[in-house]
Protein backbone atom coordinates (compact mmCIF):
# COMPACT_ATOMS: atom_id res chain seq x y z
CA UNK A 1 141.04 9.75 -153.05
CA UNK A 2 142.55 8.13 -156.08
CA UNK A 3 141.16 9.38 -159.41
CA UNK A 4 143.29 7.78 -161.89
CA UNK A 5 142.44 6.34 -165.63
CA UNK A 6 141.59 2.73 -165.30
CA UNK A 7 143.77 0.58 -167.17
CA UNK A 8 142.27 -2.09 -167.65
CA UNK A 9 139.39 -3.04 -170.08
CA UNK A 10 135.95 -2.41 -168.71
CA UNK A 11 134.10 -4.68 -171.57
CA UNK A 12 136.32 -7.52 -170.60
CA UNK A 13 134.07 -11.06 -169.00
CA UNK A 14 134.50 -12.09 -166.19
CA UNK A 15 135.44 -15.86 -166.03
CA UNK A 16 132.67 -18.20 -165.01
CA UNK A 17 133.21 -19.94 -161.73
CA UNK A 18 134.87 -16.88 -160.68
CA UNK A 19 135.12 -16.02 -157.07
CA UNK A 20 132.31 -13.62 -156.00
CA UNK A 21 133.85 -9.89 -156.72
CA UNK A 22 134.24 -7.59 -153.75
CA UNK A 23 134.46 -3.44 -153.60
CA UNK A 24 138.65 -3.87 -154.14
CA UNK A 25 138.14 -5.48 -157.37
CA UNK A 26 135.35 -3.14 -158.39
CA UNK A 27 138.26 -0.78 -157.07
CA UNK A 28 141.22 -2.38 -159.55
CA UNK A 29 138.98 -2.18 -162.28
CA UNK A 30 137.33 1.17 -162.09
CA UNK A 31 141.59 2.57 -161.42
CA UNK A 32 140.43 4.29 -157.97
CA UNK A 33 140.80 3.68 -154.51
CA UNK A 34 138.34 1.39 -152.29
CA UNK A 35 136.79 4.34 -149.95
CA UNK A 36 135.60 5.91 -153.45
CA UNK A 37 134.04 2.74 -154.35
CA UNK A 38 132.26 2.73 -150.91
CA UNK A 39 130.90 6.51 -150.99
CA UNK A 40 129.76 6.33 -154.37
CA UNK A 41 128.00 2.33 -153.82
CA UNK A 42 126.52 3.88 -150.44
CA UNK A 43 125.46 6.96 -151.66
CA UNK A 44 127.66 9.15 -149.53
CA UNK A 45 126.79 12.94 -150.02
CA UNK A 46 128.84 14.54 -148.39
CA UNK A 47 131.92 13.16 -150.59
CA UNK A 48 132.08 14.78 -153.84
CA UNK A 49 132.44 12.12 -156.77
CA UNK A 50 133.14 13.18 -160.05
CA UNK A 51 130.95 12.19 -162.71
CA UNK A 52 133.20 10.36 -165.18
CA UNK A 53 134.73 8.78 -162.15
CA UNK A 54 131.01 7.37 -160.81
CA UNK A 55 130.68 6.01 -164.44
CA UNK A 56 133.35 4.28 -164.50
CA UNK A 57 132.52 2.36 -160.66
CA UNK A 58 129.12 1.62 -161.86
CA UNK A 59 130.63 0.14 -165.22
CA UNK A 60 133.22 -2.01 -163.08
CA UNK A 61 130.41 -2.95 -160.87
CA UNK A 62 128.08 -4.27 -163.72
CA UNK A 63 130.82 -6.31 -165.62
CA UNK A 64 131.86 -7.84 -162.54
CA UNK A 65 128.38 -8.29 -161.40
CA UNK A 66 129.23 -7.07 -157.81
CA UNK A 67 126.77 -7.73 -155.08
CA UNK A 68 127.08 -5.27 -152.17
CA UNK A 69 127.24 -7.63 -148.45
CA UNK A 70 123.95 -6.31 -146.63
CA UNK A 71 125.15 -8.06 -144.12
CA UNK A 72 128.22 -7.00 -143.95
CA UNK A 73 127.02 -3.16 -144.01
CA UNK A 74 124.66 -4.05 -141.41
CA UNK A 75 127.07 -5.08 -138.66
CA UNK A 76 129.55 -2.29 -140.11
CA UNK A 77 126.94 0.52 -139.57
CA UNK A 78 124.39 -1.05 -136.98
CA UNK A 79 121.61 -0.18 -139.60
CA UNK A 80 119.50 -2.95 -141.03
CA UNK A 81 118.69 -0.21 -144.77
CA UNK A 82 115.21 -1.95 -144.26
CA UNK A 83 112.12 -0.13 -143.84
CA UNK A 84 108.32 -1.86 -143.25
CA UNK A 85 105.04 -0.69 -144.00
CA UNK A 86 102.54 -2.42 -141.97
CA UNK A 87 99.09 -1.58 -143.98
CA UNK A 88 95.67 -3.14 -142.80
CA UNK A 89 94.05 -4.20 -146.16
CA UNK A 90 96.41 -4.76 -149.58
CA UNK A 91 92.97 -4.91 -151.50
CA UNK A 92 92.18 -0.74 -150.38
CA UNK A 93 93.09 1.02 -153.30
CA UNK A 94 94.31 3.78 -151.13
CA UNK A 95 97.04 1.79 -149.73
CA UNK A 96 98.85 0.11 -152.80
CA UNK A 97 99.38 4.03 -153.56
CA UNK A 98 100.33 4.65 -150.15
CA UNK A 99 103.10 1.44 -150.32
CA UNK A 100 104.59 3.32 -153.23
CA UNK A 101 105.18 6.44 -152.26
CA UNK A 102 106.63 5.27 -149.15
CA UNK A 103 108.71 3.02 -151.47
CA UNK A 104 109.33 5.58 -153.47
CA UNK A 105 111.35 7.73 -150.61
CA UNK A 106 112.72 4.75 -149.20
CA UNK A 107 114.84 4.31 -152.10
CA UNK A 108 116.02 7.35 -152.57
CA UNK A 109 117.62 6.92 -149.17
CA UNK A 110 119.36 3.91 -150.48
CA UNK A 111 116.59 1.69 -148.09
CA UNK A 112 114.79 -1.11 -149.05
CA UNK A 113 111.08 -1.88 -148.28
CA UNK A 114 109.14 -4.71 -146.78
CA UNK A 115 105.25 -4.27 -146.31
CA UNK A 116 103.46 -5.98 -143.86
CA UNK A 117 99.36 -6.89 -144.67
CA UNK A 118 97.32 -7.19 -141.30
CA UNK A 119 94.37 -7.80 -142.29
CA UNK A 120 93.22 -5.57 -139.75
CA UNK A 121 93.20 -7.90 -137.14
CA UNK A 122 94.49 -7.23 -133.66
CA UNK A 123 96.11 -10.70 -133.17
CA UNK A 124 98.08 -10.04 -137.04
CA UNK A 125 98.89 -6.28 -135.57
CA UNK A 126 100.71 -7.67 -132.76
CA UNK A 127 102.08 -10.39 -134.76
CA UNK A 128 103.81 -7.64 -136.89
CA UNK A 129 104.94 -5.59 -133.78
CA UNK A 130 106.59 -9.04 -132.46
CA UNK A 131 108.29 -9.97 -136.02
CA UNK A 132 109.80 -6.21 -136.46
CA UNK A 133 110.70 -6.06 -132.88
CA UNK A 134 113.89 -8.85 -133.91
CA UNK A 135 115.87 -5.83 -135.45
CA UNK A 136 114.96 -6.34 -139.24
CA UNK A 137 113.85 -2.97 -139.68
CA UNK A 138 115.59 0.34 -139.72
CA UNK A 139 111.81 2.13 -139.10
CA UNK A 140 108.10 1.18 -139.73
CA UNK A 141 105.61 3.32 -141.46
CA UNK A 142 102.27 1.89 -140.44
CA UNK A 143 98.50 2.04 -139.97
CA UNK A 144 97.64 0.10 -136.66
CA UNK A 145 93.54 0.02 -136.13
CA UNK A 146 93.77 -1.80 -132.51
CA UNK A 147 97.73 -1.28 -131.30
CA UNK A 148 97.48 1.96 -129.13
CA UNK A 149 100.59 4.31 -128.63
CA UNK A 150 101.74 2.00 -125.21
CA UNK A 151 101.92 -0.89 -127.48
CA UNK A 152 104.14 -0.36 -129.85
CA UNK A 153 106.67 0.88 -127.07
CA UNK A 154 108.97 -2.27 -127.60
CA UNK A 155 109.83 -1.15 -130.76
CA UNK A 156 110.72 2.51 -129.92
CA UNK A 157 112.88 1.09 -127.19
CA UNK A 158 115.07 -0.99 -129.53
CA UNK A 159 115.57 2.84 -131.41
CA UNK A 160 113.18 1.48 -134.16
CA UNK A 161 112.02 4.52 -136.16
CA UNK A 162 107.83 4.65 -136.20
CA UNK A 163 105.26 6.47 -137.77
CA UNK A 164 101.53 6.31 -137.68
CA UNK A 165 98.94 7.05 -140.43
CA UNK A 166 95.92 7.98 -138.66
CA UNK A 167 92.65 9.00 -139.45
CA UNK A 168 91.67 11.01 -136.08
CA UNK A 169 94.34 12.73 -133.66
CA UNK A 170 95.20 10.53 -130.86
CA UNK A 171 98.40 11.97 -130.10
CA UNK A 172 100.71 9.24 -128.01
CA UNK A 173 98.22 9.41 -124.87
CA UNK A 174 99.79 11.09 -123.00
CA UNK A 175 103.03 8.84 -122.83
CA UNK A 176 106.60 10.42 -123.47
CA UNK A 177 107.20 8.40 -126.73
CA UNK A 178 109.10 9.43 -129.79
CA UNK A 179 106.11 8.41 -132.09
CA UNK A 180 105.37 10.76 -134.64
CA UNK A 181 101.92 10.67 -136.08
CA UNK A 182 100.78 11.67 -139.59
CA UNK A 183 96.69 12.41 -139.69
CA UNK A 184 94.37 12.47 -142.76
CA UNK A 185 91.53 14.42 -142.00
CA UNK A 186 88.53 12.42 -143.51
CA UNK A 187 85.99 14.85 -142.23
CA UNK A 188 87.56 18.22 -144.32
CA UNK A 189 88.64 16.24 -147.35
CA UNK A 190 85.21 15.56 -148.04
CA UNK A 191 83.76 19.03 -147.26
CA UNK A 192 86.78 20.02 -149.58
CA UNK A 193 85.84 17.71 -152.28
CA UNK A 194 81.92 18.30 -152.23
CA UNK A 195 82.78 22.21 -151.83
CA UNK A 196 84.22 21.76 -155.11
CA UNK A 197 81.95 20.07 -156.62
CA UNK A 198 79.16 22.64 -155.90
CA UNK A 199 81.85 25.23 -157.04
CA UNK A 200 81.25 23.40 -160.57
């Protein structure tokens, strides 16, 4: 993978009206090759990328005010990098916490976040299920009050990625369904919280 010392001037503009940069000029500039550019711009771990090497792509890439194609890596890997979190009620404190933490670990995957606001309506559930079932989403974290486990099968079957927040077990009934379910038990979080309390 090519490694040498850029020669050309990384605090040089770039002319307006230029032509919209791509990884090979980000490539030219940075003096390495283009699959370098690519592990380091896609996060690639399993590619070791020197530091002073990485510094000098991500200078390239902010003078030349390179873009990466989404679209492009989307056809090129079958992955959409897009992740949705379908909450019932924007207004719950709870969930604006819950958004960004998922946001929070969707990033440091290098994926990008949409969240979806229900309402917690059955007609705006199913109008989510029908809008992620298109292919814009790489996986859906979500908390579905009406949509049981058979429901949401169109999505699994189109290898969508799907988790459910839920506040009692209900398990996919029964179904073989690769749905994995996270629970919050409401019940023992507030024994634990008044337990402590009493403690004080």
């Amino acid at each position: 993978m090519g490694d040498r010392a850029g020669s050309k001037d990384l605090n040089r503009p770039r002319p307006s009206g230029a032509r919209r940069p791509t990884q090979a000029d980000v490539a030219k500039l940075a003096g390495v090759s283009q699959a370098t550019v690519s592990y380091v711009l896609n996060g690639n771990s399993v590619i070791s990328v020197p530091e002073e090497t990485r510094g000098r792509i991500l200078a390239a890439v902010d003078q030349l005010g390179y873009v990466p194609n989404g679209i492009a890596r989307s056809l090129r890997t079958r992955r959409t990098y897009m992740i949705a979190a379908v909450i019932p009620d924007i207004t719950n404190p709870f969930y604006p916490a819950f958004e960004r933490g998922v946001q929070e670990a969707a990033e440091a995957s290098g994926y990008d976040l949409i969240v979806l606001n229900t309402g917690g309506t059955a007609e705006k559930e199913w109008r989510c299920v029908r809008s992620l079932q298109q292919g814009r989403v790489d996986g859906v974290v979500a908390v579905f009050f009406h949509l049981k486990a058979e429901d949401l099968r169109p999505l699994l079957e189109r290898n969508v990625a799907l988790v459910r927040l839920e506040a009692v077990k209900k398990g996919a009934g029964g179904l073989d369904l690769p749905l994995d379910n996270l629970y919050v038990d409401n019940v023992a979080a507030s024994r634990a919280a008044v337990e402590h309390l009493i403690g004080r």
